[in-house]
Structure formats: structure tokens, C-alpha cells
Protein backbone atom coordinates (compact mmCIF):
# COMPACT_ATOMS: atom_id res chain seq x y z
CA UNK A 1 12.09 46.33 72.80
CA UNK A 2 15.22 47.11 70.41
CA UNK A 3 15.52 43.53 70.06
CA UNK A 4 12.16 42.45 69.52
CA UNK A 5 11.25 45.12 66.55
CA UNK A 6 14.32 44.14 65.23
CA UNK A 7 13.03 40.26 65.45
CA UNK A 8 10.15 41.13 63.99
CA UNK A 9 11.56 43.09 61.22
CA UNK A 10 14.21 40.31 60.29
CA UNK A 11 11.11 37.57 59.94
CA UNK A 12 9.02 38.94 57.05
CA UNK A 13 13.03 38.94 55.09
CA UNK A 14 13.64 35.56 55.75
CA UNK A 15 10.37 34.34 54.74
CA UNK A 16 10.51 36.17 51.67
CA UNK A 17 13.74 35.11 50.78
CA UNK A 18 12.58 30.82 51.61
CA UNK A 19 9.30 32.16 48.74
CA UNK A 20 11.59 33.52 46.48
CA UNK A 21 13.75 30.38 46.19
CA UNK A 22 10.85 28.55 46.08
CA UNK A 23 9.42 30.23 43.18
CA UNK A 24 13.19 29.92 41.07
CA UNK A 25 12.84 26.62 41.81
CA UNK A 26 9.56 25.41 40.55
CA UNK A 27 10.63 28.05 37.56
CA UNK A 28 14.00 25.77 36.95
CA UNK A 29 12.21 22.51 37.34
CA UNK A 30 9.21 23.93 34.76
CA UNK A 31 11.83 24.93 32.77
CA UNK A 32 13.59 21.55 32.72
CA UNK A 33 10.14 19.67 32.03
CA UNK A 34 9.47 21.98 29.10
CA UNK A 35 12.77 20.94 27.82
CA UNK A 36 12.80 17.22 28.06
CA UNK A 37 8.95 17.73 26.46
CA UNK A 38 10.55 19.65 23.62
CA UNK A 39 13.32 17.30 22.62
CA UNK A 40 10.95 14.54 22.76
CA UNK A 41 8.82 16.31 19.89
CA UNK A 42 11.69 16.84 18.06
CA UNK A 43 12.57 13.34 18.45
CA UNK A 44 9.22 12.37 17.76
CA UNK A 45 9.41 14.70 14.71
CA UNK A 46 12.75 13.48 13.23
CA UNK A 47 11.65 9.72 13.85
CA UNK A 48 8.08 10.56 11.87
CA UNK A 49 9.71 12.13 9.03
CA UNK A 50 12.59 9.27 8.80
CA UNK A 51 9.82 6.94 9.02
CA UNK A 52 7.93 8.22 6.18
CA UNK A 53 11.02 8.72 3.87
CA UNK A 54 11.72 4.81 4.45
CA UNK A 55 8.01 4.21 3.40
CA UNK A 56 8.04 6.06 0.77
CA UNK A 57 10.99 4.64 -1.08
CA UNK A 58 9.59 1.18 -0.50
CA UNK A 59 6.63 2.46 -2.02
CA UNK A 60 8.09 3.27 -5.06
CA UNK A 61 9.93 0.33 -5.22
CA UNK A 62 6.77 -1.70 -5.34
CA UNK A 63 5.38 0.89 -7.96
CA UNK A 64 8.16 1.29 -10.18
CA UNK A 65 7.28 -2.08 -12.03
CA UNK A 66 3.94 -0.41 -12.53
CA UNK A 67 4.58 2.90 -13.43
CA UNK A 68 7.08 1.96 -15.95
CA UNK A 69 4.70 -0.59 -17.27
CA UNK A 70 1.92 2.25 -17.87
CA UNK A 71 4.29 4.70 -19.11
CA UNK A 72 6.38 2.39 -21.88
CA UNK A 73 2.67 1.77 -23.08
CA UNK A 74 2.24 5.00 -24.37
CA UNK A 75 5.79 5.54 -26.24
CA UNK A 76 6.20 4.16 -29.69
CA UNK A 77 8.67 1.49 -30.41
CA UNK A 78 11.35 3.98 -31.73
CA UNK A 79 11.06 5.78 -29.07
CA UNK A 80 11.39 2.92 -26.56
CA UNK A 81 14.69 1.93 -27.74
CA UNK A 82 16.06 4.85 -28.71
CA UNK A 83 15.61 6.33 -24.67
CA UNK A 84 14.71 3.27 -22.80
CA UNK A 85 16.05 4.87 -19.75
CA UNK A 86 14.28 7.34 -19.82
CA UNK A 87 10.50 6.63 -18.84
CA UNK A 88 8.27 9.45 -19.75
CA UNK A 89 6.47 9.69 -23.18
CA UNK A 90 6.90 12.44 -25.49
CA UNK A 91 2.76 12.52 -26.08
CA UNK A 92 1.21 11.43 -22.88
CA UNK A 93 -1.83 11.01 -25.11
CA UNK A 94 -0.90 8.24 -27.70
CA UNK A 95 -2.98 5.33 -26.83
CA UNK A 96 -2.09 3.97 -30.37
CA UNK A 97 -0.49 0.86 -28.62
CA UNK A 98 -3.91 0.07 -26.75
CA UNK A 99 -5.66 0.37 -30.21
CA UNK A 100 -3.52 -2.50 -31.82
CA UNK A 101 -3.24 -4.66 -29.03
CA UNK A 102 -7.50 -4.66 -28.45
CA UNK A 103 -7.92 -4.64 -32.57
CA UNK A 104 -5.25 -7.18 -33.56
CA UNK A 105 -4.68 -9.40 -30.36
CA UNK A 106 -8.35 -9.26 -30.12
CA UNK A 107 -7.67 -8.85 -26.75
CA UNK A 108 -11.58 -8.40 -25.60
CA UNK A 109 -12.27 -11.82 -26.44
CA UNK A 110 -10.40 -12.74 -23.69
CA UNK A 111 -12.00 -10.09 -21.48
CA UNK A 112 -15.37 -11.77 -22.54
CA UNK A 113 -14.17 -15.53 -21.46
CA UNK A 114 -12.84 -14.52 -18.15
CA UNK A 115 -15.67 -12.72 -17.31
CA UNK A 116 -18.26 -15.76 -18.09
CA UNK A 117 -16.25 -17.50 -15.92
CA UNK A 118 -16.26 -15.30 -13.08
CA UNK A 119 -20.05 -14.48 -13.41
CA UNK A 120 -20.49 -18.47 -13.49
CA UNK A 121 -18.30 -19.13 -11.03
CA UNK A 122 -18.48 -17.45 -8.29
CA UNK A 123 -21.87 -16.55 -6.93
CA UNK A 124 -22.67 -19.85 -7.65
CA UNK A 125 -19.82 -21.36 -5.81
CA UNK A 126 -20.49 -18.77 -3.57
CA UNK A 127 -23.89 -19.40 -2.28
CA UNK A 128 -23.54 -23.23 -1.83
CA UNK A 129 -20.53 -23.00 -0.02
CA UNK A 130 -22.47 -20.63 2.05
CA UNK A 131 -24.93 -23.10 2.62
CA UNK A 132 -22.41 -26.07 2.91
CA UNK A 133 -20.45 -23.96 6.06
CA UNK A 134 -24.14 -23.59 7.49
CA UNK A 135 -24.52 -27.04 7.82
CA UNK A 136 -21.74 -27.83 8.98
CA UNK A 137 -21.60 -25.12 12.03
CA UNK A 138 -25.46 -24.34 13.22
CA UNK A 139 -27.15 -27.21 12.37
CA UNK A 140 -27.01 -30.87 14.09
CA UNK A 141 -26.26 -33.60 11.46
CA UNK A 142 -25.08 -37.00 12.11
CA UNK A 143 -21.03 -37.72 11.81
CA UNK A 144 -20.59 -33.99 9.92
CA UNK A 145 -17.22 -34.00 11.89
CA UNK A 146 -16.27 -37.20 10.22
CA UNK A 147 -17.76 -36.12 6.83
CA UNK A 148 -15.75 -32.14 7.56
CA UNK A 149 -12.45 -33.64 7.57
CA UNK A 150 -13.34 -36.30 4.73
CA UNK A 151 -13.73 -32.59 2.67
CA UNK A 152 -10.85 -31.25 3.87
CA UNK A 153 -8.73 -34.19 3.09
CA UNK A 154 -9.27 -33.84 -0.57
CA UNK A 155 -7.16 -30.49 0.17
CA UNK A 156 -3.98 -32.45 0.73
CA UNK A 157 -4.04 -33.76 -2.44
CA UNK A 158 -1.80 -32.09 -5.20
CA UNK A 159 -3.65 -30.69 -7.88
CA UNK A 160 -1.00 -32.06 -10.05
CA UNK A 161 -1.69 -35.45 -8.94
CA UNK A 162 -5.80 -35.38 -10.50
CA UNK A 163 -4.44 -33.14 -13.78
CA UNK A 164 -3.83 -36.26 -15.92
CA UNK A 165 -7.10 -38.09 -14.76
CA UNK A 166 -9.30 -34.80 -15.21
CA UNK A 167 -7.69 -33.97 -18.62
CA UNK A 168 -8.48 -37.83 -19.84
CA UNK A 169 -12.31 -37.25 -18.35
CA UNK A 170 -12.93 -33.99 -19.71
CA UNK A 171 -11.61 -35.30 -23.40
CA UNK A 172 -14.01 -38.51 -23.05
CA UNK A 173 -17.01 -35.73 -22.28
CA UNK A 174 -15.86 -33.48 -24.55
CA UNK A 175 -14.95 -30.66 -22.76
CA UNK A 176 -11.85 -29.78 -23.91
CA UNK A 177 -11.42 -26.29 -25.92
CA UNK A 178 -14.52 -25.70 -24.05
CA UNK A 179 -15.47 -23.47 -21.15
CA UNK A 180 -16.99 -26.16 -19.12
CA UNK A 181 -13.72 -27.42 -17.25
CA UNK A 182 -12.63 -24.05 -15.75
CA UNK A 183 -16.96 -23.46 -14.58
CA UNK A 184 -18.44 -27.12 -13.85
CA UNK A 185 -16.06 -28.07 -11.26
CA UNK A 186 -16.11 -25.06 -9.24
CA UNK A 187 -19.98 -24.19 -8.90
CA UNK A 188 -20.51 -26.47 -6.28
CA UNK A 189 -18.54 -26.79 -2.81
CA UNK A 190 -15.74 -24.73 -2.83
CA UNK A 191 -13.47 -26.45 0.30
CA UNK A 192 -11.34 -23.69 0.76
CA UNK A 193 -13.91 -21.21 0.66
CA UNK A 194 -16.44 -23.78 3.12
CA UNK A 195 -13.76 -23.86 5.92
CA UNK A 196 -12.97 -20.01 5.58
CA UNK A 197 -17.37 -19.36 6.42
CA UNK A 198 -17.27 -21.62 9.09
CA UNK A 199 -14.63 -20.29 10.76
CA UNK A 200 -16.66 -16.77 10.61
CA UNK A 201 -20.33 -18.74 11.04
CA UNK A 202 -18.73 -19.91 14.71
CA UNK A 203 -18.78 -16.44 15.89
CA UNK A 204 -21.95 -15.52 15.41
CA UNK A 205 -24.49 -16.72 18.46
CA UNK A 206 -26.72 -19.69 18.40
CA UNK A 207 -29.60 -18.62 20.11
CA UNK A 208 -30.54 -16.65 17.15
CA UNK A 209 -31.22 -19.58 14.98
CA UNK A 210 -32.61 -21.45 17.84
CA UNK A 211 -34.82 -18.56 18.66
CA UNK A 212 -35.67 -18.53 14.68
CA UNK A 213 -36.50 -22.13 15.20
CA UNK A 214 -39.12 -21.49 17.92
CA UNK A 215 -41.41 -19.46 16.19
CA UNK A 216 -41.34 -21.96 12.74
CA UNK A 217 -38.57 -20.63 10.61
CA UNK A 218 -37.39 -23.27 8.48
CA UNK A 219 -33.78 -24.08 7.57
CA UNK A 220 -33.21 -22.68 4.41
CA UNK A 221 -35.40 -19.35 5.44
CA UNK A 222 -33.05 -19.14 8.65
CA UNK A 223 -30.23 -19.22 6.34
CA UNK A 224 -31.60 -17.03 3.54
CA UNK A 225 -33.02 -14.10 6.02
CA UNK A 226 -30.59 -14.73 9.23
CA UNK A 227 -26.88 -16.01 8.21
CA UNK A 228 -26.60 -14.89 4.99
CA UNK A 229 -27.07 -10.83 5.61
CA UNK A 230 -24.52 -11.57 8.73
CA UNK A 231 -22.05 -13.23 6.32
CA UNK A 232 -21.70 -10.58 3.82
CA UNK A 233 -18.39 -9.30 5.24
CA UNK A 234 -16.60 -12.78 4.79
CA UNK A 235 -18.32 -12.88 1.55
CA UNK A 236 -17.03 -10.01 -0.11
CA UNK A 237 -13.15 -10.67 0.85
CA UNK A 238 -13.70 -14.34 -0.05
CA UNK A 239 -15.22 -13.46 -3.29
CA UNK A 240 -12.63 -10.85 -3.88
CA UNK A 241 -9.72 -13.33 -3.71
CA UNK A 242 -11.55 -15.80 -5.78
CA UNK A 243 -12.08 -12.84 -8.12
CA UNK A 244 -7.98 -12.65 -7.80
CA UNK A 245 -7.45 -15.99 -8.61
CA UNK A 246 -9.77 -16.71 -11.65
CA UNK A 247 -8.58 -13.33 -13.34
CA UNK A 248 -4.98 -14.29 -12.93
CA UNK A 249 -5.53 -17.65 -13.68
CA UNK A 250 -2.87 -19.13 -16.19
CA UNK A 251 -2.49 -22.84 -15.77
CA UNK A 252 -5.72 -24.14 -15.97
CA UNK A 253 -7.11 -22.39 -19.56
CA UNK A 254 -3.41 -23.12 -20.74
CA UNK A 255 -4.13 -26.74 -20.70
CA UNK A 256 -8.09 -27.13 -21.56
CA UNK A 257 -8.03 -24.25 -24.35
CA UNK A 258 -6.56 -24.58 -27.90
CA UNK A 259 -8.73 -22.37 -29.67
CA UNK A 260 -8.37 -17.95 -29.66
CA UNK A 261 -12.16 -17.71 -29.53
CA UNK A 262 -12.05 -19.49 -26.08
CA UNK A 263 -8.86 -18.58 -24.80
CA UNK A 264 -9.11 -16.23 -21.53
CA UNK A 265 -7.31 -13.46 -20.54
CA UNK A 266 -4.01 -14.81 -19.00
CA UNK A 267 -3.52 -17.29 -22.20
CA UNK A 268 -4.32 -14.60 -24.30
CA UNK A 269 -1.12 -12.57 -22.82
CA UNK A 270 1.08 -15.31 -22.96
CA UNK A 271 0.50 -15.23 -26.79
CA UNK A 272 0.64 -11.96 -27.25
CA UNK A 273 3.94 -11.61 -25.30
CA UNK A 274 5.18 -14.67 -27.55
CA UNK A 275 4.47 -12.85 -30.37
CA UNK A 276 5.83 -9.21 -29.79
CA UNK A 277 7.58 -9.43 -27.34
CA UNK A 278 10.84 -10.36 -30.08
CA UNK A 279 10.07 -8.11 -32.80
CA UNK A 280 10.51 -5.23 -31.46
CA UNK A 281 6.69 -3.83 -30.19
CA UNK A 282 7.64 -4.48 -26.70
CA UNK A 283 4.91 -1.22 -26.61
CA UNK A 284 1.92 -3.34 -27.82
CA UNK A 285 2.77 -5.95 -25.33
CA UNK A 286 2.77 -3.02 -22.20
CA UNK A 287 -0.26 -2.20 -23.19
CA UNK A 288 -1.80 -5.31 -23.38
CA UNK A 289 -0.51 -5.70 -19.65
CA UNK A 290 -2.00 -2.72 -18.67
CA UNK A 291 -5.34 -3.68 -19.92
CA UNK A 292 -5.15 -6.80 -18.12
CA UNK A 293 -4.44 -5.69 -14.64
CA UNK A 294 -6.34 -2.77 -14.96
CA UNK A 295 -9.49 -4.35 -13.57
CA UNK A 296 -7.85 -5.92 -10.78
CA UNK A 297 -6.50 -2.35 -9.63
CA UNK A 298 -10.11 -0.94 -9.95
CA UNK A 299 -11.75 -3.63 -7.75
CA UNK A 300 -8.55 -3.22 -5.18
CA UNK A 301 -9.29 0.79 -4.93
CA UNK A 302 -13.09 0.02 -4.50
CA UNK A 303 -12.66 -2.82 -2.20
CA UNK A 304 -9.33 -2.47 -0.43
CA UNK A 305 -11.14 -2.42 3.33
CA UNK A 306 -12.21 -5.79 2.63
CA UNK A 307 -8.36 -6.96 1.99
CA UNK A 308 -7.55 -5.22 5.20
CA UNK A 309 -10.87 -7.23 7.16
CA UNK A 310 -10.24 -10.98 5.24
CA UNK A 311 -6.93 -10.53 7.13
CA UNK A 312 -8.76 -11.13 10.93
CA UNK A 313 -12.64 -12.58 10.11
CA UNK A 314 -10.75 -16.18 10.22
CA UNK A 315 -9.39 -15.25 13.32
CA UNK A 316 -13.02 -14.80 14.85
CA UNK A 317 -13.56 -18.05 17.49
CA UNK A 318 -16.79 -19.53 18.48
């Protein structure tokens, strides 16, 4: 009897003691996890912040050109050179510099030239390449493979190979000092532009148009109502890059222009940098800059998603 109520009594210890362990145990190992969970943060943390630091200073590497560029266009010349290391303006509110590069450069004449040729240009060459790309993806024509690449050939050809024979044309016409080389050619079928919208045209479904078809909508009207609403996104981040490279666009006006009532933007800088740039108002010509990308930064702020998009629609695959 003794024995047995002393049996009895030494159970309940031992059992408690086998808990007890148990419990330190999943307590250390808790403990443990919340460690190794805590140094990953950190980690995590420290990588983040290193990360962004890194970003950052490649940020303002990019920037710098810009940011000098804005602020050296609101010093005067004196003050340029007497503290050209040091960036910041005494009057952040002298736009003097902007004055006398718009009154003397007459700098919005070459605003107004650019801008007739973007207005000309590109919904124009928009729409039929549109329309072009729509032929040549939906709709069954005879040999349009064949008559596809024949386009795209003309894309291997150097454009310095055809400047000599379209200079020599557009003099026999007439055309040169004129804004009709830098519109005329480009308001019809863009190639570039063409293959880019059928690239995006193949990922949109056939039956729609077949569907359209059925119940007696005709070509253009199944283009007008159907493709061209569903095309918009490629539209936009082609025309935005078009936008890009008329604005920006130096060789072309260089040749065909002579006159300053016809010259665009880009020529109009060169001459203005020409001029100013060695007599000491580098100020005028910083300006002058700044007016001239200004537009491009506007439409980049407005538009940027479509940058980020153009980079994948001519991924899409039929």
C-alpha cells in the first residue's frame, strides 16, 4: 500500500516535469524563430535603405545636367563666371535671360514651325498608318505578305543614301526653305509606325470583325468604330515618340531651311548657341535650352504610363 501511494504520488511529478520541458522548449524554439524573423527585417531594412541611397545618387546624376541647366538660366552673366561652381542664383526670380532669348532669338518662331509640323504630321501619319496595319493584319488581300516585306525593305535603306536624290527633287519642286519636305513625306505610311500597329492589331481577336462583317458593317466602319477605339493605347506611345522625334529633330530642317522665318526649333538653337555661346551670355543660351525641352518634360509628366506600356504592346502575339 506504502508502495503504491508512493507510485502514485511520484507519477503526477514526472509528468509535470516531461510538460514543463516541453513548454521551455517550444518557448526556445519560438524564441529562435522570432530571432531569425528579426534579423531578416533588419536585413531587409539595411538592403532597402542601401538600395534607395544607390538610386538616388544615380538619380541625381541623370538630373544634374538638368538642374544646372535651369538654374545657370536664371544668373546673370557676371554672376556665372564670377561663381560658376556654385549653382544657385542670387534672385531665383530673374527670368531676364528668358526675355532676351524669346525677344531677340525670336525664339517662338521656331516654337510656331515645329508645332505646324507636328499638328501636320502626325495625326495624319497617324491615321493612315492605322489603316495601312489594318489591312495588312484583319483583312484578306492578295500577296500583302509579299507587298509587307516590299515596305519593310525600304527600312534597310540608309537615309543617307536617298539625302542627295531628295534634296535635288525637292529643289526642282521648289521646296526647299519651305515647310513641305519635313510634312509631305511623312503624312502618308509611316513603316515604322505600320509594323509597330500590326504587331498590337494581331492580338486583338478576329471574330469580332468577322462577327462585324455578318450583320453588314463595312470595312472602313469596322475600322473606324471597332479597331481604332481598341488601338488607342499603341497610339498614344507611338504618337508620343514621334512627338520625341520631330521636336528634337535637327538634321532634317538643318538641310531644307535657310531662312529664320522657317527655321524650327532645333536649328533655331544651334544658332543661338553659335552666337552666344562665345561672347560671354552662356545665360541667354540656358535659357533658350530650357525653353526648348520644356515641352518635352510636360508631355513626359502627363504621359509617362504610356512610355512605361510602348515598352510591352509590341510584345503582344497573335
Amino acid at each position: 500500500m506504502k508502495y503504491v501511494d508512493e507510485t502514485i504520488l511520484r507519477f503526477p511529478l514526472v509528468g509535470n516535469n516531461n510538460s514543463s520541458r516541453r513548454k521551455n522548449v517550444g518557448a526556445d524554439e519560438l524564441t529562435e524563430k522570432d530571432i531569425r524573423d528579426r534579423k531578416d527585417k533588419i536585413k531587409g531594412i539595411i538592403g532597402g535603405i542601401i538600395s534607395n541611397l544607390i538610386l538616388a545618387f544615380l538619380a541625381f546624376l541623370v538630373l544634374f545636367p538638368l538642374i544646372f541647366m535651369v538654374l545657370s538660366s536664371l544668373r546673370t552673366s557676371d554672376e556665372y563666371f564670377a561663381r560658376i561652381a556654385f549653382m544657385f542664383p542670387e534672385n531665383w526670380f530673374n527670368f531676364d535671360n528668358y526675355k532676351r532669348v524669346i525677344v531677340n532669338a525670336n525664339l517662338l518662331v521656331g516654337y510656331k514651325n515645329t508645332l505646324i509640323i507636328v499638328v501636320a504630321v502626325i495625326p495624319c501619319g497617324t491615321l493612315f498608318a492605322a489603316m495601312s496595319a489594318f489591312s495588312f493584319a484583319k483583312l484578306k488581300l492578295r500577296h500583302k505578305q509579299f507587298w509587307l516585306l516590299f515596305l519593310l525593305s525600304g527600312m534597310m535603306v540608309p537615309g543617307a543614301v536617298l539625302l542627295m536624290p531628295r534634296y535635288i527633287a525637292y529643289q526642282t519642286i521648289g521646296w526647299i526653305d519651305t515647310l513641305l519636305p519635313l510634312i509631305i513625306p511623312h503624312l502618308f505610311i509611316h513603316v515604322g509606325t505600320m509594323f509597330f500597329f500590326i504587331q498590337y492589331m494581331k492580338g486583338i481577336p478576329s471574330e469580332l470583325f468577322e462577327a462585324a462583317k455578318i450583320d453588314g458593317c463595312s470595312t472602313f466602319r469596322m475600322f473606324l468604330q471597332i479597331m481604332f477605339p481598341l488601338l488607342l493605347p499603341a497610339v498614344a506611345a507611338q504618337d508620343i515618340f514621334w512627338f520625341m522625334g520631330i521636336w528634337n529633330d535637327y538634321f532634317a530642317p538643318s538641310i531644307y531651311l535657310r531662312s529664320s522665318e522657317n527655321m524650327t526649333l532645333q536649328v533655331m538653337m544651334a544658332s543661338l548657341n553659335s552666337s552666344y555661346m562665345g561672347s560671354g551670355n552662356q545665360t541667354i543660351v540656358f535659357a533658350g535650352a530650357v525653353l526648348s525641352c520644356l515641352p518635352m518634360i510636360i508631355v513626359y509628366l502627363i504621359l509617362q504610363k504610356f512610355f512605361i506600356k510602348s515598352m510591352s504592346i509590341g510584345a503582344v502575339k497573335g
